[in-house]
N, C-alpha and C. Protein backbone atom coordinates (compact mmCIF):
# COMPACT_ATOMS: atom_id res chain seq x y z
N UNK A 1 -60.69 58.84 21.90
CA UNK A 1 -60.89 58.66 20.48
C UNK A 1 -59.92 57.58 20.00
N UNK A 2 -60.75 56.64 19.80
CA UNK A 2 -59.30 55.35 18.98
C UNK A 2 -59.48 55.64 17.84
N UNK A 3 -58.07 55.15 17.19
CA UNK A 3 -57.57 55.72 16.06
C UNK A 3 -57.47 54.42 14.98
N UNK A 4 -58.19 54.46 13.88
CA UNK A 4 -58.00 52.45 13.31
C UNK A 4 -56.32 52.02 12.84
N UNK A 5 -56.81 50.84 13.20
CA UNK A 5 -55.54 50.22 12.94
C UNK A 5 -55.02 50.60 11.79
N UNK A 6 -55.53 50.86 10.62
CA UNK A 6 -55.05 51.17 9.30
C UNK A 6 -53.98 52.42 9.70
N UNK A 7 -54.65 53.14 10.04
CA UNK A 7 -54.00 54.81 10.81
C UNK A 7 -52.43 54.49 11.16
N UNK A 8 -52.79 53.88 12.35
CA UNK A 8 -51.91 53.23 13.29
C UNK A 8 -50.81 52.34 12.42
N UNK A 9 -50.76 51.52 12.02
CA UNK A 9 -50.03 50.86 10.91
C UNK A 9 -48.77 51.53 9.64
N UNK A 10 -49.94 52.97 9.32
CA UNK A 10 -49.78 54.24 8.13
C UNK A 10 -48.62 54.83 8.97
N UNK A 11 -48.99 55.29 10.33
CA UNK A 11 -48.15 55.96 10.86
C UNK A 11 -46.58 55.49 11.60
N UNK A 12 -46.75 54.11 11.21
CA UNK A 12 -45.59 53.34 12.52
C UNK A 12 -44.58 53.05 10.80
N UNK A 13 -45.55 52.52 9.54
CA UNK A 13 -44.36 52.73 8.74
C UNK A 13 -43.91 53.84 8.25
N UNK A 14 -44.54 54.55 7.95
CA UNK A 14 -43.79 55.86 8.01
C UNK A 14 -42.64 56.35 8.63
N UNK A 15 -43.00 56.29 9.98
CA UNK A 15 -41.80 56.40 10.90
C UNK A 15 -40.50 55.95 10.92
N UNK A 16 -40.98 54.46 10.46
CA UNK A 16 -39.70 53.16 10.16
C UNK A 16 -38.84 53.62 8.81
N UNK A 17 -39.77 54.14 7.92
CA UNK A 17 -39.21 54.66 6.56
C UNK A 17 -38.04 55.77 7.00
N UNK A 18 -38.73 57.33 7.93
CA UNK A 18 -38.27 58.49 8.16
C UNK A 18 -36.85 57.64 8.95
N UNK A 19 -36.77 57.31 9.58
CA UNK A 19 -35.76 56.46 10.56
C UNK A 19 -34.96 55.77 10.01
N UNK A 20 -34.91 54.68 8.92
CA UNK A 20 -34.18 54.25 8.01
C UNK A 20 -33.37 55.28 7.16
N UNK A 21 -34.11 55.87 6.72
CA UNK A 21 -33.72 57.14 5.81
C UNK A 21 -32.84 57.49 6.05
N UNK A 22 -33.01 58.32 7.36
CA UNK A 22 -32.03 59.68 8.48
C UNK A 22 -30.87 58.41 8.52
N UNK A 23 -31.03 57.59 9.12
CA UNK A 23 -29.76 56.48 9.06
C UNK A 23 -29.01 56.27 7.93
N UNK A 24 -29.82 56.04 7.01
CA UNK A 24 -29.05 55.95 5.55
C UNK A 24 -28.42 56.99 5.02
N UNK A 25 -28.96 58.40 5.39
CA UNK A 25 -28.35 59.43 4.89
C UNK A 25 -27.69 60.16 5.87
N UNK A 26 -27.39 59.87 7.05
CA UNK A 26 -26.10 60.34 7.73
C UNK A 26 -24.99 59.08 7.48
N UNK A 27 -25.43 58.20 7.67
CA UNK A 27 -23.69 57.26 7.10
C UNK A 27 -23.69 57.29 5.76
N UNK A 28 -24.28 57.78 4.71
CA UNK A 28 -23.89 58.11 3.33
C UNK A 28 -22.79 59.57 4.02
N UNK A 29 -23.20 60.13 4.28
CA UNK A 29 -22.54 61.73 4.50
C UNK A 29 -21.29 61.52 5.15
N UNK A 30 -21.08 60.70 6.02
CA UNK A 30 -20.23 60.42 7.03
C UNK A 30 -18.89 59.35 6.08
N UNK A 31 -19.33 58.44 5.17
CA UNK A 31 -18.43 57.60 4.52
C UNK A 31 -18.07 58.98 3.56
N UNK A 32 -18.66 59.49 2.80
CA UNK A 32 -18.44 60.52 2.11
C UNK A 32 -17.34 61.32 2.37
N UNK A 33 -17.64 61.85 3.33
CA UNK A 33 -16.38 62.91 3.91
C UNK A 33 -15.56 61.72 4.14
N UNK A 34 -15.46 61.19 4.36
CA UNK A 34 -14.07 59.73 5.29
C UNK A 34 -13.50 59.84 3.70
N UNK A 35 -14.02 59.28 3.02
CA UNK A 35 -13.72 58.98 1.89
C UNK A 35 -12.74 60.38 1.07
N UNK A 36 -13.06 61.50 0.83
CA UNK A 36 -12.41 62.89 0.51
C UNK A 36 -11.57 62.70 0.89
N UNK A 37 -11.38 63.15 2.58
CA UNK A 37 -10.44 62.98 3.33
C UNK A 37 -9.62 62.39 2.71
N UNK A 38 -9.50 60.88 2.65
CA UNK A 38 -7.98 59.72 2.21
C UNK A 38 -7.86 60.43 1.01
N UNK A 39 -8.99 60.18 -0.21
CA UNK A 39 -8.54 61.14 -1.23
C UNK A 39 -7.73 61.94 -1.04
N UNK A 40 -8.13 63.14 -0.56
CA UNK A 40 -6.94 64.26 -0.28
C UNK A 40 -5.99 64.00 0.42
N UNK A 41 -5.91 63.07 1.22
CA UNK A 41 -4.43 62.94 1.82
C UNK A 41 -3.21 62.04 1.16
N UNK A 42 -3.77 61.09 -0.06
CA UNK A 42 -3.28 60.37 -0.65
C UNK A 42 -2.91 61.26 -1.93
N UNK A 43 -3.54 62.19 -2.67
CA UNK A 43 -3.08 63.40 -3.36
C UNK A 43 -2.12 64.22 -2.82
N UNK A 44 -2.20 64.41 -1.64
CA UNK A 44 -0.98 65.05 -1.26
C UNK A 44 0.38 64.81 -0.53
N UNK A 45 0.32 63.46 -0.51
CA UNK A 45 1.35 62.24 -0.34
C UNK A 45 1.94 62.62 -1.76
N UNK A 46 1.47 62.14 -2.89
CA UNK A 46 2.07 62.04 -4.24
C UNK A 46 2.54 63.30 -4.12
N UNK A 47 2.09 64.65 -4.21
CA UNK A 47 2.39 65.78 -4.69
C UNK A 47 3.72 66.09 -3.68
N UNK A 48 4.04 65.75 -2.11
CA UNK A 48 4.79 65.50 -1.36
C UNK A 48 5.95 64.74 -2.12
N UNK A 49 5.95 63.41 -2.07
CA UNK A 49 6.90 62.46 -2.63
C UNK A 49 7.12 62.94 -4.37
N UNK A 50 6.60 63.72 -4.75
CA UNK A 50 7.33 64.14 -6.60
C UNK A 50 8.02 65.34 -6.21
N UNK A 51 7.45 66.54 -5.28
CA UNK A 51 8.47 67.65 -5.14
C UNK A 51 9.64 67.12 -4.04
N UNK A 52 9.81 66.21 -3.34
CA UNK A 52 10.91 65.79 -2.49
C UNK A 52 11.74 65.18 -3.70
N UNK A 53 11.45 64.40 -4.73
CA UNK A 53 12.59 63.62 -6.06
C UNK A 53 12.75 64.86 -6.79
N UNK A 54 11.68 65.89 -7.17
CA UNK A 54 12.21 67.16 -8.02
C UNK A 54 13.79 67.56 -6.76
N UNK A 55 13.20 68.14 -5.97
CA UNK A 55 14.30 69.04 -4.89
C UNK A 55 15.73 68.35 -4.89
N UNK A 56 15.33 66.69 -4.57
CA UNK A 56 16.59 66.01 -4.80
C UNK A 56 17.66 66.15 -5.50
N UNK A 57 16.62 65.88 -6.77
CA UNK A 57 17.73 65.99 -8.02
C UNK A 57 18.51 67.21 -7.93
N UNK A 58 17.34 68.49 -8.01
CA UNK A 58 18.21 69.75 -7.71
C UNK A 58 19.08 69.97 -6.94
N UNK A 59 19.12 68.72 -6.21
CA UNK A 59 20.00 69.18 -5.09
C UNK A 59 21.46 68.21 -5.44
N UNK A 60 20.99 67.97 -6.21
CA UNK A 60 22.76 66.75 -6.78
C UNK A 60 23.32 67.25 -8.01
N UNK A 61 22.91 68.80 -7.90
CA UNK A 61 23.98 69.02 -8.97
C UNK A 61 23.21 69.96 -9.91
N UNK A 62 21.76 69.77 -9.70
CA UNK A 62 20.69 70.91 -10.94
C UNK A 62 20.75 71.97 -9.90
N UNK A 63 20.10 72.77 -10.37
CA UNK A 63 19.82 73.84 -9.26
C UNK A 63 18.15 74.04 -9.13
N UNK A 64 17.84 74.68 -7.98
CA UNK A 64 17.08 75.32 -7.97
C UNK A 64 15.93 75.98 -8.97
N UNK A 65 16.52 76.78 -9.36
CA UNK A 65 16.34 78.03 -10.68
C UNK A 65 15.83 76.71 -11.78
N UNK A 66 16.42 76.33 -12.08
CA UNK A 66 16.10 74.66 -12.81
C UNK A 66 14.64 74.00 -12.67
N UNK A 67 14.90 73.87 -11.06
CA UNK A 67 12.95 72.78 -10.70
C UNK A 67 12.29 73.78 -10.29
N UNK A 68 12.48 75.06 -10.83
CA UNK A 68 11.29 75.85 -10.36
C UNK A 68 10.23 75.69 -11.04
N UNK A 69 10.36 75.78 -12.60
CA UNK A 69 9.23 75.33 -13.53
C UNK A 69 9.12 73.86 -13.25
N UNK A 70 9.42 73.00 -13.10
CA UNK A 70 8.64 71.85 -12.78
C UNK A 70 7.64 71.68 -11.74
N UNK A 71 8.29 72.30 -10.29
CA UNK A 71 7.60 72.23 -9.09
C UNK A 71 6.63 73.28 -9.27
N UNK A 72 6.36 73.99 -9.75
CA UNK A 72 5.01 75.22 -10.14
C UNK A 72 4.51 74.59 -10.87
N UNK A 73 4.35 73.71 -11.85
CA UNK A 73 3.63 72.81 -13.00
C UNK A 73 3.26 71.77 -11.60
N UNK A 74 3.78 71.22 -10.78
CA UNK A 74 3.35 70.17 -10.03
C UNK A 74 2.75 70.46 -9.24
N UNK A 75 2.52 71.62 -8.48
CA UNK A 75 2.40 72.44 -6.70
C UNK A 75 1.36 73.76 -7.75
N UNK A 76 1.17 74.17 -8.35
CA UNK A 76 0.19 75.33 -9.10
C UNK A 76 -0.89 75.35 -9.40
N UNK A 77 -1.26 74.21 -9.31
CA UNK A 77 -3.05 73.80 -10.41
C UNK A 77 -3.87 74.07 -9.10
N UNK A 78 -3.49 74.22 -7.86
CA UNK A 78 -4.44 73.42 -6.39
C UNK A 78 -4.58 75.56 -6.40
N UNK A 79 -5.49 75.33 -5.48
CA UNK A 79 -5.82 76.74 -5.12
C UNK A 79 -6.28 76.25 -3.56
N UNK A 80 -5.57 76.89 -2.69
CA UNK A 80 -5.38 77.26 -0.94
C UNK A 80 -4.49 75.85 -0.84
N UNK A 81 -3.32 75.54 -1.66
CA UNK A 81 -2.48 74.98 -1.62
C UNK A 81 -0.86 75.41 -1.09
N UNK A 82 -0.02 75.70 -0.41
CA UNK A 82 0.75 76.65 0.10
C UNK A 82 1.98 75.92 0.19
N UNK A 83 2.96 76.55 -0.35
CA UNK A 83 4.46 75.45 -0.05
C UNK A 83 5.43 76.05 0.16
N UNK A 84 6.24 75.91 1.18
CA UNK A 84 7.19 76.75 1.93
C UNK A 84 8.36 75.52 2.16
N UNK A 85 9.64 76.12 0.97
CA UNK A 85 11.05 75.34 0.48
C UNK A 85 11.80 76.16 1.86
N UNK A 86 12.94 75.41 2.24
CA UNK A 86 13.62 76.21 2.88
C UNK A 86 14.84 75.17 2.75
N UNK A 87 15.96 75.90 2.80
CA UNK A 87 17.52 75.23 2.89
C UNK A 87 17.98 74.68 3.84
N UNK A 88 18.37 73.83 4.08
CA UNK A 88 19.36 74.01 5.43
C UNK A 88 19.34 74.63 6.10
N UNK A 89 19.64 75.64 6.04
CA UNK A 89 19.80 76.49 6.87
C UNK A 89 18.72 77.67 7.48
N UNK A 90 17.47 77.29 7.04
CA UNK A 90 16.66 78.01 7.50
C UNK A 90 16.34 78.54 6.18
């Protein structure tokens, strides 16, 4: 049974379409996540480098008890965000 060229034609762009597509929409998905990623790691650079200048200061003379309300205003808004201070000494 041959099949007309029209058929044949219908079905090969189609294909080319479905194929383009799947291509287009896995490297959309793929830059996507890449993209979050730096986002979030560049958010948590900053949030890193502001509680290391909070701690500092506290540590030249403020105390503690002092940058606690700051560093909870800075480190609080995130949820499955987790931060573990420790002294010197353990």
């Amino acid at each position: 049974m041959q099949v007309s060229l029209t058929k044949r034609l219908s079905i090969m762009f189609m294909l080319a379409v479905v194929g383009v597509l799947a291509v287009a929409g896995l490297s959309f998905r793929q830059l996507t996540l890449h993209h979050f990623e730096e986002v979030d790691r560049q958010i948590l650079e900053e949030k890193m480098t502001a509680a290391e200048q909070i701690l500092r200061t506290a540590g030249q003379g403020g105390s503690f008890n002092a940058a606690f309300p700051e560093l909870k205003a800075l480190l609080g808004g995130h949820q499955d965000l987790y931060v573990v201070i420790e002294d010197p000494s353990g």
